[in-house]
N, C-alpha and C. Protein backbone atom coordinates (compact mmCIF):
# COMPACT_ATOMS: atom_id res chain seq x y z
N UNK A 1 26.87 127.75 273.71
CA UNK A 1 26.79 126.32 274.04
C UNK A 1 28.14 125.86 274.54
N UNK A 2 28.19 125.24 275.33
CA UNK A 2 29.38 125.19 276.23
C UNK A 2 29.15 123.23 276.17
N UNK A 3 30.78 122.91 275.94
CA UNK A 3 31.02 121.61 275.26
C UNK A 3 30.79 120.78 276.82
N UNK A 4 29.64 119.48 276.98
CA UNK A 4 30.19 118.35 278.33
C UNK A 4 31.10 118.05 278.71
N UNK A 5 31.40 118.52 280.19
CA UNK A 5 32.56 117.97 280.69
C UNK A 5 32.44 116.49 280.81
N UNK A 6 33.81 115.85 280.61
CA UNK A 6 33.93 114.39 280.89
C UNK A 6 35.20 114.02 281.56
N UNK A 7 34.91 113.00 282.36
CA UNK A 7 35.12 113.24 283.96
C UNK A 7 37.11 112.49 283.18
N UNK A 8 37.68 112.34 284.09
CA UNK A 8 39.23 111.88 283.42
C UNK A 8 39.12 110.36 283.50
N UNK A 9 39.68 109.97 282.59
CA UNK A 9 39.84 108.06 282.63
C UNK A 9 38.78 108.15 281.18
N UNK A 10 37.41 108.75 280.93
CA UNK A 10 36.58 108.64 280.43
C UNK A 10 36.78 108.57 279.33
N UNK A 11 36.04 108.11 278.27
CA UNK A 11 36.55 108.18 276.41
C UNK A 11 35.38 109.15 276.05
N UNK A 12 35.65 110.22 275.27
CA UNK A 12 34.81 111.19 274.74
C UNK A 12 34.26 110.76 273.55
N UNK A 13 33.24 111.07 273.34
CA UNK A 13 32.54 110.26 272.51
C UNK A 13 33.14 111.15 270.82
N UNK A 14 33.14 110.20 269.97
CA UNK A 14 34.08 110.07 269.05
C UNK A 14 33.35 111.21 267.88
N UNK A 15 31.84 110.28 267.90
CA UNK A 15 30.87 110.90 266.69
C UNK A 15 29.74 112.04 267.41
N UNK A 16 29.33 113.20 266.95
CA UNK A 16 28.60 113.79 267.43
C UNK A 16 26.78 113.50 266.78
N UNK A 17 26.18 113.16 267.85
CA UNK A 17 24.87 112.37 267.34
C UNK A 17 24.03 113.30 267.08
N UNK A 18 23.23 113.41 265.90
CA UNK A 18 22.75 114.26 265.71
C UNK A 18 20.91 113.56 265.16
N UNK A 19 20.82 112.35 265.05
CA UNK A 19 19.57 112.23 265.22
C UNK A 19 18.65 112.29 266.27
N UNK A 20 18.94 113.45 267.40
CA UNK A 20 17.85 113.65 268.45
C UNK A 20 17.41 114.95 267.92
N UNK A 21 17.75 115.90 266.70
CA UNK A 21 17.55 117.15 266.91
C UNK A 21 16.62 116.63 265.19
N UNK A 22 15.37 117.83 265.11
CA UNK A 22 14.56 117.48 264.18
C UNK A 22 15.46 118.48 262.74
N UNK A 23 15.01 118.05 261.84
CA UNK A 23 15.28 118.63 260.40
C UNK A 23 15.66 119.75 260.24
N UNK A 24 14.38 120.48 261.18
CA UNK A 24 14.49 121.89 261.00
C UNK A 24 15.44 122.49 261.54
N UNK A 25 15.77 121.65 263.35
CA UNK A 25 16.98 122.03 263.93
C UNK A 25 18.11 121.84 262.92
N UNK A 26 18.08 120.79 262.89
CA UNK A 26 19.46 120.27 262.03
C UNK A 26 19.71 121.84 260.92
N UNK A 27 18.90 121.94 260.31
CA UNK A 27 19.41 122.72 259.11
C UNK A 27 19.49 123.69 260.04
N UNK A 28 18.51 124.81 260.99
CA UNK A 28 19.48 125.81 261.57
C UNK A 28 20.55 126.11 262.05
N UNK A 29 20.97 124.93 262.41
CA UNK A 29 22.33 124.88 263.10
C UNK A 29 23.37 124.65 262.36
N UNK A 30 22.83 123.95 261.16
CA UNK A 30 24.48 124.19 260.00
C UNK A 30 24.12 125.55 259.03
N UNK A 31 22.85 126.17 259.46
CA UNK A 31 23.22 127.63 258.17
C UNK A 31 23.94 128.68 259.58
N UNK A 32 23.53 128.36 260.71
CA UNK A 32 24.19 129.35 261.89
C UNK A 32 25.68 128.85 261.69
N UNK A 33 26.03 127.91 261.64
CA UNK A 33 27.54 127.63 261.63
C UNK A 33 28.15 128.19 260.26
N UNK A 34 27.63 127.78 259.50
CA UNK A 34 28.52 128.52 258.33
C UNK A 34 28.84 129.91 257.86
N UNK A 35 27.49 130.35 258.48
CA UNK A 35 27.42 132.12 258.79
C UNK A 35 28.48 132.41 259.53
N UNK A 36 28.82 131.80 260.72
CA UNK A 36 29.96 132.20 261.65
C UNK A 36 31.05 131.49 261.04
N UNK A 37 31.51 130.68 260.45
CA UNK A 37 32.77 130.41 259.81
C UNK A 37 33.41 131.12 258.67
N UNK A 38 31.87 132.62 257.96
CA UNK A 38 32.35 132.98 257.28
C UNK A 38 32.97 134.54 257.92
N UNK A 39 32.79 134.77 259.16
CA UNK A 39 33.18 135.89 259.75
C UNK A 39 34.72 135.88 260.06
N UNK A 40 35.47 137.01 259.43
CA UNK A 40 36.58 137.03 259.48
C UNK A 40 37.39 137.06 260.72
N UNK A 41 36.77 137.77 261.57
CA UNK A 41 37.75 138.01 263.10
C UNK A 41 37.06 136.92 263.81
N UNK A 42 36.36 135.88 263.79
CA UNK A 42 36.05 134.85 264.56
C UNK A 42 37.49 133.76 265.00
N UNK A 43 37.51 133.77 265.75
CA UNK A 43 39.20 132.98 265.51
C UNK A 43 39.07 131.83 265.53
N UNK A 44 38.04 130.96 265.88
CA UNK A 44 37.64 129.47 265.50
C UNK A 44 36.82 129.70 264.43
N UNK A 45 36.86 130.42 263.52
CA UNK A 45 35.91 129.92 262.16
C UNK A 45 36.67 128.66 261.45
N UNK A 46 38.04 128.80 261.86
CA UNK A 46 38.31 126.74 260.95
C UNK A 46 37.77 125.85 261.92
N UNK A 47 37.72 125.81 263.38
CA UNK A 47 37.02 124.47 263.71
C UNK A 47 35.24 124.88 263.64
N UNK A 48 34.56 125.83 263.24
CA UNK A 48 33.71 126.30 263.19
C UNK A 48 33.20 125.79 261.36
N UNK A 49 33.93 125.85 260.47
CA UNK A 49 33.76 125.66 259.18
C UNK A 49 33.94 123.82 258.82
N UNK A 50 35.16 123.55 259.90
CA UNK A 50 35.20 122.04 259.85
C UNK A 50 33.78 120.99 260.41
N UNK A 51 33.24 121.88 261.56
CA UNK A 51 32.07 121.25 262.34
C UNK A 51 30.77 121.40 261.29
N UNK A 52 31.12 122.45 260.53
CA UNK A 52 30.06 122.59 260.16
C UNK A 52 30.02 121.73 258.14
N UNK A 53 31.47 121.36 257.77
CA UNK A 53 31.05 120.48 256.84
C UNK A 53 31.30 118.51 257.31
N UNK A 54 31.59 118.78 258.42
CA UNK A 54 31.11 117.38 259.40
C UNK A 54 29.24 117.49 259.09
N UNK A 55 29.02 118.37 260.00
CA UNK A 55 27.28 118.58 259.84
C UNK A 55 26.62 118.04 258.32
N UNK A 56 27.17 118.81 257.30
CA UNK A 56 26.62 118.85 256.35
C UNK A 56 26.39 117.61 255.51
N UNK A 57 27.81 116.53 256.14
CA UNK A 57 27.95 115.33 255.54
C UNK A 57 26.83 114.09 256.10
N UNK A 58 26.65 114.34 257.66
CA UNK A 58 25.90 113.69 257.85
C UNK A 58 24.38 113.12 257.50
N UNK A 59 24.50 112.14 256.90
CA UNK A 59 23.20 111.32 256.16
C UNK A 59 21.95 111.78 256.83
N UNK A 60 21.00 112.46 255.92
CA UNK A 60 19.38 112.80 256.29
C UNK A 60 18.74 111.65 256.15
N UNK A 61 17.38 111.10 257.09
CA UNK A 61 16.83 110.19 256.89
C UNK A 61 15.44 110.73 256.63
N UNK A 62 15.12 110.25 255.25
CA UNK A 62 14.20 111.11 254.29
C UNK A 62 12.68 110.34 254.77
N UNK A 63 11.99 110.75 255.17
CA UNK A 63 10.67 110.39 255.70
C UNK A 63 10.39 109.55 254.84
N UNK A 64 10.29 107.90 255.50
CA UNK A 64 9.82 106.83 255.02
C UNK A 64 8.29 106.40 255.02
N UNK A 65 7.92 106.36 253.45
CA UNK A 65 5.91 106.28 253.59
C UNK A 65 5.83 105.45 252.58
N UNK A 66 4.55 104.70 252.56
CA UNK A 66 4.62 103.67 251.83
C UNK A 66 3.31 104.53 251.14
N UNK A 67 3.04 104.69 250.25
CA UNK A 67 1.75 105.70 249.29
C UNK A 67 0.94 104.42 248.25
N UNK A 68 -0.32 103.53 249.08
CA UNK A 68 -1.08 103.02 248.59
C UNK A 68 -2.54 103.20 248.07
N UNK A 69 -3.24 102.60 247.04
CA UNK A 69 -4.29 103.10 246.35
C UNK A 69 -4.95 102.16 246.47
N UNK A 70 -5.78 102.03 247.11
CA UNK A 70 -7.01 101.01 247.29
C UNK A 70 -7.73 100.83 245.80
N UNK A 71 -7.86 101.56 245.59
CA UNK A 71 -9.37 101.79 244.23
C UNK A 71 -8.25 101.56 243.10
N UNK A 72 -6.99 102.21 243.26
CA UNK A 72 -5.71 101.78 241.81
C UNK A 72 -5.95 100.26 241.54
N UNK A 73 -5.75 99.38 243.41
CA UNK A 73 -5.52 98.54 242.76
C UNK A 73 -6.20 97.64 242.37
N UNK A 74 -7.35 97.63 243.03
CA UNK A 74 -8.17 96.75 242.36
C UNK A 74 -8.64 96.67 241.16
N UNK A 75 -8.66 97.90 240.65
CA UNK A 75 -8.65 97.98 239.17
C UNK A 75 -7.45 97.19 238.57
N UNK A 76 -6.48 97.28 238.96
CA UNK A 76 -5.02 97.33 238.02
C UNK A 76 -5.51 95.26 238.14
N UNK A 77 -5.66 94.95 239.22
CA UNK A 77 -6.02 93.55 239.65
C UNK A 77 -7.08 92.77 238.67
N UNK A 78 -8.23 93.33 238.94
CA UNK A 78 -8.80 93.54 237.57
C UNK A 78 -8.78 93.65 236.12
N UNK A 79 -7.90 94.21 236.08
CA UNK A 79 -7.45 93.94 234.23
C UNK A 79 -6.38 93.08 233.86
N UNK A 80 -5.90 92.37 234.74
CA UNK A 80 -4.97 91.56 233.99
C UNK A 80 -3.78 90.84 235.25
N UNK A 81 -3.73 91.54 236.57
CA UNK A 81 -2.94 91.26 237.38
C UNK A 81 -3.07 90.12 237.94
N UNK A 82 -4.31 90.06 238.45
CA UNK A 82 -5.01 88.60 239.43
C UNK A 82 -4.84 87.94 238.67
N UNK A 83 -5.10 87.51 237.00
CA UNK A 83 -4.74 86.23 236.35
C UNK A 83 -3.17 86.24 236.89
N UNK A 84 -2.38 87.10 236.60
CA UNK A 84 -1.17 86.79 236.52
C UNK A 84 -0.70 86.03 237.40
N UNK A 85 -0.68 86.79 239.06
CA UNK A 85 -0.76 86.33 240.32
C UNK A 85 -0.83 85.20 241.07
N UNK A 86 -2.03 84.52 240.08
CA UNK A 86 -2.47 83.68 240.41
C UNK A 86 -3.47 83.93 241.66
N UNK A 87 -4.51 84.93 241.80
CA UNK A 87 -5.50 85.55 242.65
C UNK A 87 -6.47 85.55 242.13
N UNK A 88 -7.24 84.52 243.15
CA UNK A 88 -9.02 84.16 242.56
C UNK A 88 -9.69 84.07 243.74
N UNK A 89 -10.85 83.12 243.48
CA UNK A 89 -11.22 83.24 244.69
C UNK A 89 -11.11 81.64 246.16
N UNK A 90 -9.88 81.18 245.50
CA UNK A 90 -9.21 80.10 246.65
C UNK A 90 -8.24 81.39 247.85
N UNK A 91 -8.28 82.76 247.46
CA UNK A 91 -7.31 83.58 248.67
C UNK A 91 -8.56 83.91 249.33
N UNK A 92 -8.23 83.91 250.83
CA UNK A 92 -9.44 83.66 251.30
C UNK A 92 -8.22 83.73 253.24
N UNK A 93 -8.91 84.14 253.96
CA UNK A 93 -8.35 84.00 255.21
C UNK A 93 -8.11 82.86 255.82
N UNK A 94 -9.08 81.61 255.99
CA UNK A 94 -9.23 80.16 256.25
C UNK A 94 -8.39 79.68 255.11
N UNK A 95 -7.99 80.02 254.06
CA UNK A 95 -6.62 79.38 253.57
C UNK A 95 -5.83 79.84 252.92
N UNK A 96 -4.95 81.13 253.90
CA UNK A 96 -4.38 81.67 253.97
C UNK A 96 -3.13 80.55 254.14
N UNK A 97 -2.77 80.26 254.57
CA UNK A 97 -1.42 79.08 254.93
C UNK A 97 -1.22 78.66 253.53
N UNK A 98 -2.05 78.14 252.85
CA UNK A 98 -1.76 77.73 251.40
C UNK A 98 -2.01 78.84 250.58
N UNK A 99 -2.02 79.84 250.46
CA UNK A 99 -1.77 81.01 249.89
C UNK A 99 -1.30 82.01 249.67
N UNK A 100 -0.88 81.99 251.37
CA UNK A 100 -0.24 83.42 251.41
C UNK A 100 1.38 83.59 250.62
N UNK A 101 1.44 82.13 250.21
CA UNK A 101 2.41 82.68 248.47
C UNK A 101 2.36 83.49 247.55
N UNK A 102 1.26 83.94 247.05
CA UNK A 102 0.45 84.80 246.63
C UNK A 102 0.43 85.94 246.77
N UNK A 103 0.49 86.56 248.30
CA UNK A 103 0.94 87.42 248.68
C UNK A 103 2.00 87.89 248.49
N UNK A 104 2.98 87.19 248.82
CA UNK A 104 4.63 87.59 248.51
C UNK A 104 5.14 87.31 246.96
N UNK A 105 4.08 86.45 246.24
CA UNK A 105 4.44 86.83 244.73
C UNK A 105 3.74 88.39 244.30
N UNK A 106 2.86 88.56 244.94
CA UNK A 106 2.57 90.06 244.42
C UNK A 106 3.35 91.29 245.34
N UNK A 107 3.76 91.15 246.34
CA UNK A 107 4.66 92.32 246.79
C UNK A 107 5.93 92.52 245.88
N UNK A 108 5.81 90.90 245.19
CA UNK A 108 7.58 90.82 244.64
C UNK A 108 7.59 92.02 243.50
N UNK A 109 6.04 91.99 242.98
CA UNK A 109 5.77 92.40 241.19
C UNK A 109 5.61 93.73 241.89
N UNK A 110 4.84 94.07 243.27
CA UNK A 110 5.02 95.78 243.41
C UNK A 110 6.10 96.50 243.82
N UNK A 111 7.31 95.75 244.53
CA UNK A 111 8.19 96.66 244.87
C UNK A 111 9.51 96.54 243.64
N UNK A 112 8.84 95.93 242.76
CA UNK A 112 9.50 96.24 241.30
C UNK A 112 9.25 97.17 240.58
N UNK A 113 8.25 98.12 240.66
CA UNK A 113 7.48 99.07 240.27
C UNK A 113 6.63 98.67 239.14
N UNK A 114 6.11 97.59 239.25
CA UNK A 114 5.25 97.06 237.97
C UNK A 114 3.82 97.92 237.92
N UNK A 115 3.73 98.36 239.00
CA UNK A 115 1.95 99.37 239.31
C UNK A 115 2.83 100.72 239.98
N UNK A 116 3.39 101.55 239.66
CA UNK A 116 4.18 102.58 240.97
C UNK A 116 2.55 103.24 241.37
N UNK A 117 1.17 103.57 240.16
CA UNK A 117 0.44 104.38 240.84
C UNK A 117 -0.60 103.46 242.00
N UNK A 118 -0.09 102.14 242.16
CA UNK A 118 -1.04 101.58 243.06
C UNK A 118 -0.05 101.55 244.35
N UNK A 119 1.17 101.40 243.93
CA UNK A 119 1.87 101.18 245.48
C UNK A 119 3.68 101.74 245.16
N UNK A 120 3.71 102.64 245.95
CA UNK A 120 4.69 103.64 245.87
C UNK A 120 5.39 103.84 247.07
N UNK A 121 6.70 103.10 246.86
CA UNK A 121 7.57 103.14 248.53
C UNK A 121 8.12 105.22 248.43
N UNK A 122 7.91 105.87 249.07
CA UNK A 122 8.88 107.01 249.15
C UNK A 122 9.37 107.30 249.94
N UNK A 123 10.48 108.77 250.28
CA UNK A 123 11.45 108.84 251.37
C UNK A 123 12.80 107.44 251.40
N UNK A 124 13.04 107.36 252.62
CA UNK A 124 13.74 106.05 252.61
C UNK A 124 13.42 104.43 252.80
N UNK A 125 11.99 104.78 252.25
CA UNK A 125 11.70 102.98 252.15
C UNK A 125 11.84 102.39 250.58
N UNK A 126 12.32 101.20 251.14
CA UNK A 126 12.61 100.91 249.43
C UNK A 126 11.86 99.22 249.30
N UNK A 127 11.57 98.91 250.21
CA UNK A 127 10.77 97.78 250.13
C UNK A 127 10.05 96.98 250.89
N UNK A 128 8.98 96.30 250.96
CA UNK A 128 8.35 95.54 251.64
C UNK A 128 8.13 94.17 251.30
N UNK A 129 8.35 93.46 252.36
CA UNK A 129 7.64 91.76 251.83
C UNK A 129 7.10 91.23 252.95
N UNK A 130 6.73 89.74 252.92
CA UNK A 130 6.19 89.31 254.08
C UNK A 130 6.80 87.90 253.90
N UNK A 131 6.88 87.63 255.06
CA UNK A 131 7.83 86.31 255.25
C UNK A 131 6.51 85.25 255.83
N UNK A 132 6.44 84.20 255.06
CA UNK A 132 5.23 82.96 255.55
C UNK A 132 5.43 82.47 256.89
N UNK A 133 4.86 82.27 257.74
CA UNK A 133 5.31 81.70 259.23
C UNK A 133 4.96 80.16 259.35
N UNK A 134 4.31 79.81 258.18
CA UNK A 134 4.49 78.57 258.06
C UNK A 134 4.19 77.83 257.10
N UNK A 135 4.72 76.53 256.60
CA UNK A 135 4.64 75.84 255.23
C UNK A 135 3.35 75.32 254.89
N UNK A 136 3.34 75.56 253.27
CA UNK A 136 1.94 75.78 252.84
C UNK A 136 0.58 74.51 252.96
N UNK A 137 1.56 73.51 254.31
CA UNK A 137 0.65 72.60 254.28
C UNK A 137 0.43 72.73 256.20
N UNK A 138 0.86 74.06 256.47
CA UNK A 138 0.66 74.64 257.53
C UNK A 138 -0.82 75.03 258.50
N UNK A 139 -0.58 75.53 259.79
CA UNK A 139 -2.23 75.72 260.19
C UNK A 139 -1.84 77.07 260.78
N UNK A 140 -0.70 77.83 260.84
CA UNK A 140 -0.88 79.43 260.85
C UNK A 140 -0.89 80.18 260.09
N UNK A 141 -0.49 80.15 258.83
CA UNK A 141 -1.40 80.94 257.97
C UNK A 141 -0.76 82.39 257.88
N UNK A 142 0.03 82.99 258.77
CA UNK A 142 0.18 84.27 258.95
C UNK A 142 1.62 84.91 258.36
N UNK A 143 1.58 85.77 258.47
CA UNK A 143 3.13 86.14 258.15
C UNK A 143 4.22 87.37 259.05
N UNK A 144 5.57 87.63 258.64
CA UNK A 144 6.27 88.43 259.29
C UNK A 144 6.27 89.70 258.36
N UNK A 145 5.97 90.96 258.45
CA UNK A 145 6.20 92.00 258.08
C UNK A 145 7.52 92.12 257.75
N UNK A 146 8.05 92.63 256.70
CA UNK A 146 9.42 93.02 256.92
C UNK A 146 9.48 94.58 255.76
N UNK A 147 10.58 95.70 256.44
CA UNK A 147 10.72 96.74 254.99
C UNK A 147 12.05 97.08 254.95
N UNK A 148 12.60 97.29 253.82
CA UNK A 148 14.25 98.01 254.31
C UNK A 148 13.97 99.68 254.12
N UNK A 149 14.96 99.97 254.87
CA UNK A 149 15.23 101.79 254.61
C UNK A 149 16.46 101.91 254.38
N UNK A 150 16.60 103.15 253.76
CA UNK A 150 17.48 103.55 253.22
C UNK A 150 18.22 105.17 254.18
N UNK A 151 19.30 104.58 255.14
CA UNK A 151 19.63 105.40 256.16
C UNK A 151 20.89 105.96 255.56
N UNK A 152 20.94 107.51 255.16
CA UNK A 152 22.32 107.60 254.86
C UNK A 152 23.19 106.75 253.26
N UNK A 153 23.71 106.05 253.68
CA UNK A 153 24.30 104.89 252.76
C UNK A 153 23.87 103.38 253.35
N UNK A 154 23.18 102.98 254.14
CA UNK A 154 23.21 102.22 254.80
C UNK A 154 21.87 101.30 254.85
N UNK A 155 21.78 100.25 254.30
CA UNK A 155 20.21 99.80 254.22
C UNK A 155 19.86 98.86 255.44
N UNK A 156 19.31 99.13 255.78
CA UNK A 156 18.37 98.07 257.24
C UNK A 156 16.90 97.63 256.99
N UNK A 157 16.49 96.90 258.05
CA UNK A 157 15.61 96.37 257.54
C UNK A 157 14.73 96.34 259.23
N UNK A 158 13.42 96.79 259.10
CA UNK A 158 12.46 96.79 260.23
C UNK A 158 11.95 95.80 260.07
N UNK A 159 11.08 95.17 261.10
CA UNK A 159 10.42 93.80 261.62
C UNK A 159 9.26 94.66 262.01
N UNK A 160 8.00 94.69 261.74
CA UNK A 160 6.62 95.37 262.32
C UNK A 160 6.32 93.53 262.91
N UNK A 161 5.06 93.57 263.49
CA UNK A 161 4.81 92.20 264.31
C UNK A 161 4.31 91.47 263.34
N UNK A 162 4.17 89.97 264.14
CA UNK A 162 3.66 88.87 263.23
C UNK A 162 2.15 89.49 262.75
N UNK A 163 1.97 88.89 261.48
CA UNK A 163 0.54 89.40 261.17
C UNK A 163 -0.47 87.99 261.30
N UNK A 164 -1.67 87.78 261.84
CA UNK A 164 -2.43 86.57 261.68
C UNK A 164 -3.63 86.54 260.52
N UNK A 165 -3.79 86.04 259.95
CA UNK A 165 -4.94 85.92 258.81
C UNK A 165 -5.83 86.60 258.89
N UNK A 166 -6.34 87.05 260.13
CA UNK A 166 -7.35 87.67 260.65
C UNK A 166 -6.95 89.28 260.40
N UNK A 167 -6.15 89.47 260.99
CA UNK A 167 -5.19 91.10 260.50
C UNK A 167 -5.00 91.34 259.10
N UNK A 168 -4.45 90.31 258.24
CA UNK A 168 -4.47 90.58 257.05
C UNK A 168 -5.25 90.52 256.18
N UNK A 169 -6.46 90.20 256.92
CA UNK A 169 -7.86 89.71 256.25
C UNK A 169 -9.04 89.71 257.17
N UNK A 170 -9.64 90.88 257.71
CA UNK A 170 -10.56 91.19 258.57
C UNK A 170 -12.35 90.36 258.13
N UNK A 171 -11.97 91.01 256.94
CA UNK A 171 -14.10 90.36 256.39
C UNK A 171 -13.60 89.33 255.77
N UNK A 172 -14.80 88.64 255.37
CA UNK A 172 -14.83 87.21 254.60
C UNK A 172 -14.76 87.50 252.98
N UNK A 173 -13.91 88.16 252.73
CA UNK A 173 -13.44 88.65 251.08
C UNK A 173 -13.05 87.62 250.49
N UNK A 174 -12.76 86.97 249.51
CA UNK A 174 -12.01 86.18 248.84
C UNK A 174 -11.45 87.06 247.77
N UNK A 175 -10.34 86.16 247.40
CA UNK A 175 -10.23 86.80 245.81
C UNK A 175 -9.41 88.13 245.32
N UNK A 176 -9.85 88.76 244.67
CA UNK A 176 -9.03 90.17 244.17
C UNK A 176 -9.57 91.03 245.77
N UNK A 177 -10.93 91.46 246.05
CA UNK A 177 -11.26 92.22 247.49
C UNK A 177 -10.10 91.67 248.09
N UNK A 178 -9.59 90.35 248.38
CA UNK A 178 -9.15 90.11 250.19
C UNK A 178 -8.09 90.29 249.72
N UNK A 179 -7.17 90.09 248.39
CA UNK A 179 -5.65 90.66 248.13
C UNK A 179 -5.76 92.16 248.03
N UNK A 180 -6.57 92.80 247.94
CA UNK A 180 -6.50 94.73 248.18
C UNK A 180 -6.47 94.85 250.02
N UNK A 181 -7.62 94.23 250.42
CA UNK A 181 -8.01 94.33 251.83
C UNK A 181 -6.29 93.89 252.40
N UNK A 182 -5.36 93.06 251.89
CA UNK A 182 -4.87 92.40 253.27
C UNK A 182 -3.34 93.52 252.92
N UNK A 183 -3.19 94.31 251.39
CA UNK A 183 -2.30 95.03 250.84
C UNK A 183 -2.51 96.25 251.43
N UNK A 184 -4.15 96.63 252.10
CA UNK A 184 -3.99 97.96 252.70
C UNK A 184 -3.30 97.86 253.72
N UNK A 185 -3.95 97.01 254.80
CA UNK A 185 -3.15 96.24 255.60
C UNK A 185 -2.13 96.42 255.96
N UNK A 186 -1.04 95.82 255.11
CA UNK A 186 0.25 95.17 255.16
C UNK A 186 0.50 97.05 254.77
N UNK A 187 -0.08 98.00 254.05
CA UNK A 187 0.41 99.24 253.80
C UNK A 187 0.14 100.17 255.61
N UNK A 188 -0.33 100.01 255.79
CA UNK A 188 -1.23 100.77 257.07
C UNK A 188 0.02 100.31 258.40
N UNK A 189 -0.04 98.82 258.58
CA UNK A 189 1.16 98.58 259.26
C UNK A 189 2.89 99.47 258.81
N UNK A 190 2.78 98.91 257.63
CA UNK A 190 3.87 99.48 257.36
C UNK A 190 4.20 101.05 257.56
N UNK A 191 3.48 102.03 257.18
CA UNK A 191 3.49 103.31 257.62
C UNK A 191 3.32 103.44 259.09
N UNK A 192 2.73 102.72 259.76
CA UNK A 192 2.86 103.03 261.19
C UNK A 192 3.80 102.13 261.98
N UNK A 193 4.96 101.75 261.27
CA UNK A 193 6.11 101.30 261.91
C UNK A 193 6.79 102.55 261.28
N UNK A 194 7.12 103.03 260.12
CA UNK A 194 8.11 103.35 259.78
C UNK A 194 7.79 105.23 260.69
N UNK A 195 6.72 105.27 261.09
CA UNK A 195 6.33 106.49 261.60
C UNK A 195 7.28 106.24 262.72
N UNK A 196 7.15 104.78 263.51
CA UNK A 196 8.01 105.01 265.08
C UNK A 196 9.21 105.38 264.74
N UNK A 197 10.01 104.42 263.77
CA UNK A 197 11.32 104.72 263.41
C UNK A 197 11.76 106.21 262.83
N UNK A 198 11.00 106.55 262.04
CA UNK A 198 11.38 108.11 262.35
C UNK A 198 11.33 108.90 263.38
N UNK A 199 10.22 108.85 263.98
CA UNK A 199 10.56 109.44 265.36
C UNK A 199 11.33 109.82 265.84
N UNK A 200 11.87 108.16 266.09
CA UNK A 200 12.90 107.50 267.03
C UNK A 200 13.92 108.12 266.48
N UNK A 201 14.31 108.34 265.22
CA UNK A 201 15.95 108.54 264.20
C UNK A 201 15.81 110.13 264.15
N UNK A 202 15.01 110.83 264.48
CA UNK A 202 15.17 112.55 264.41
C UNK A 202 14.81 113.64 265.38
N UNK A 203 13.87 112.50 266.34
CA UNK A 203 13.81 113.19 268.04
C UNK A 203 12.55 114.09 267.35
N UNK A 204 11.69 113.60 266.94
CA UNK A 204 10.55 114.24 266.38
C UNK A 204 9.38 113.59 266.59
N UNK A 205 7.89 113.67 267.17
CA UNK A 205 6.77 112.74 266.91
C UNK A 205 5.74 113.42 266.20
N UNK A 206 6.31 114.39 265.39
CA UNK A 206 5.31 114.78 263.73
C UNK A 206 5.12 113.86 262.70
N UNK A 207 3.64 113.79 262.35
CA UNK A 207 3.72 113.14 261.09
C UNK A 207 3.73 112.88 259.59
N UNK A 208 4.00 112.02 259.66
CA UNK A 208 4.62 111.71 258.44
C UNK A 208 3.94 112.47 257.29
N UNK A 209 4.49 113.13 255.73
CA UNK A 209 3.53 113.94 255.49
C UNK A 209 2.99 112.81 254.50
């Protein structure tokens, strides 16, 4: 492999980017480097051993999946949650605007791990909520997706699209049904954003396992 020439005047790029190459690359290329840094007559095995604990330091971004249970939760909803919640049968899509509080009081209680077997962030997601798009004496009703990941040391936060009542609530469910229905939802989106962003962060379009 023979290093890019860069033309004179030019600034060489500082950091070597390594989220276009997938996992698997990644790890062959730091067990090939360290193999050759341990060869004695190599005469760059120190910038060969240095590149290669550069490599090693660089932050993995651990496949972000959100692992939801339809049937967990309605049960778990069922025994004691929906009182809590405050989830009856006023949640409902047509008044969604005055409810979808509700919503974001129960994402609050799952990404606390109050249910982990109904809703389980893994890899580098560490949370989800939904932001109201309008006040509860509102006529949209809908909300903003939002999740953070966990990159390296570094937490960010994805935007998936506005959701409308209708998305988060397809049939005429009320009640404990339309808070599972609008949580698969809000889970289903969420895994298929965080699918682009991996992609995008490892030069890979395999999925997620």
């Amino acid at each position: 492999m023979t290093a890019p020439h860069h033309p004179a005047g030019t600034d060489r790029p500082q950091e070597l980017l390594l989220w276009s190459l997938s996992l698997d690359d990644r790890a062959l290329l730091l067990h090939t480097l360290q193999r050759a840094a341990r060869r004695p007559l190599w005469r760059d095995r120190v910038a060969v051993a240095s590149l290669a604990t550069r490599l090693s330091a660089v932050p993995v971004l651990q496949a972000p999946r959100l692992l939801f249970d339809a049937e967990a939760c309605w049960q778990w909803l069922e025994a004691g949650a929906a009182a809590r919640y405050g989830i009856d049968d006023t949640l409902h899509r047509d008044t969604l605007a005055a409810t979808c509080g509700q919503l974001d009081d129960l994402l609050t209680g799952l990404n606390d791990g109050e249910a982990p077997h109904v809703w389980q962030p893994t890899g580098a997601l560490r949370q989800v909520r939904i932001w109201r798009t309008a006040d509860n004496d509102g006529a949209d009703g809908g909300g903003v997706l939002t999740a953070q990941l966990l990159i390296g040391h570094t937490t960010v936060r994805i935007c998936p699209m506005h959701q409308e009542p209708l998305d988060l609530m397809p049939s005429d469910n009320c009640g404990v049904f339309a808070a599972v229905e609008a949580l698969e939802h809000i889970a289903t989106e969420i895994n298929r954003e965080c699918q682009v962003v991996f992609a995008a962060l490892t030069g890979t379009d395999r999925e997620l396992p």
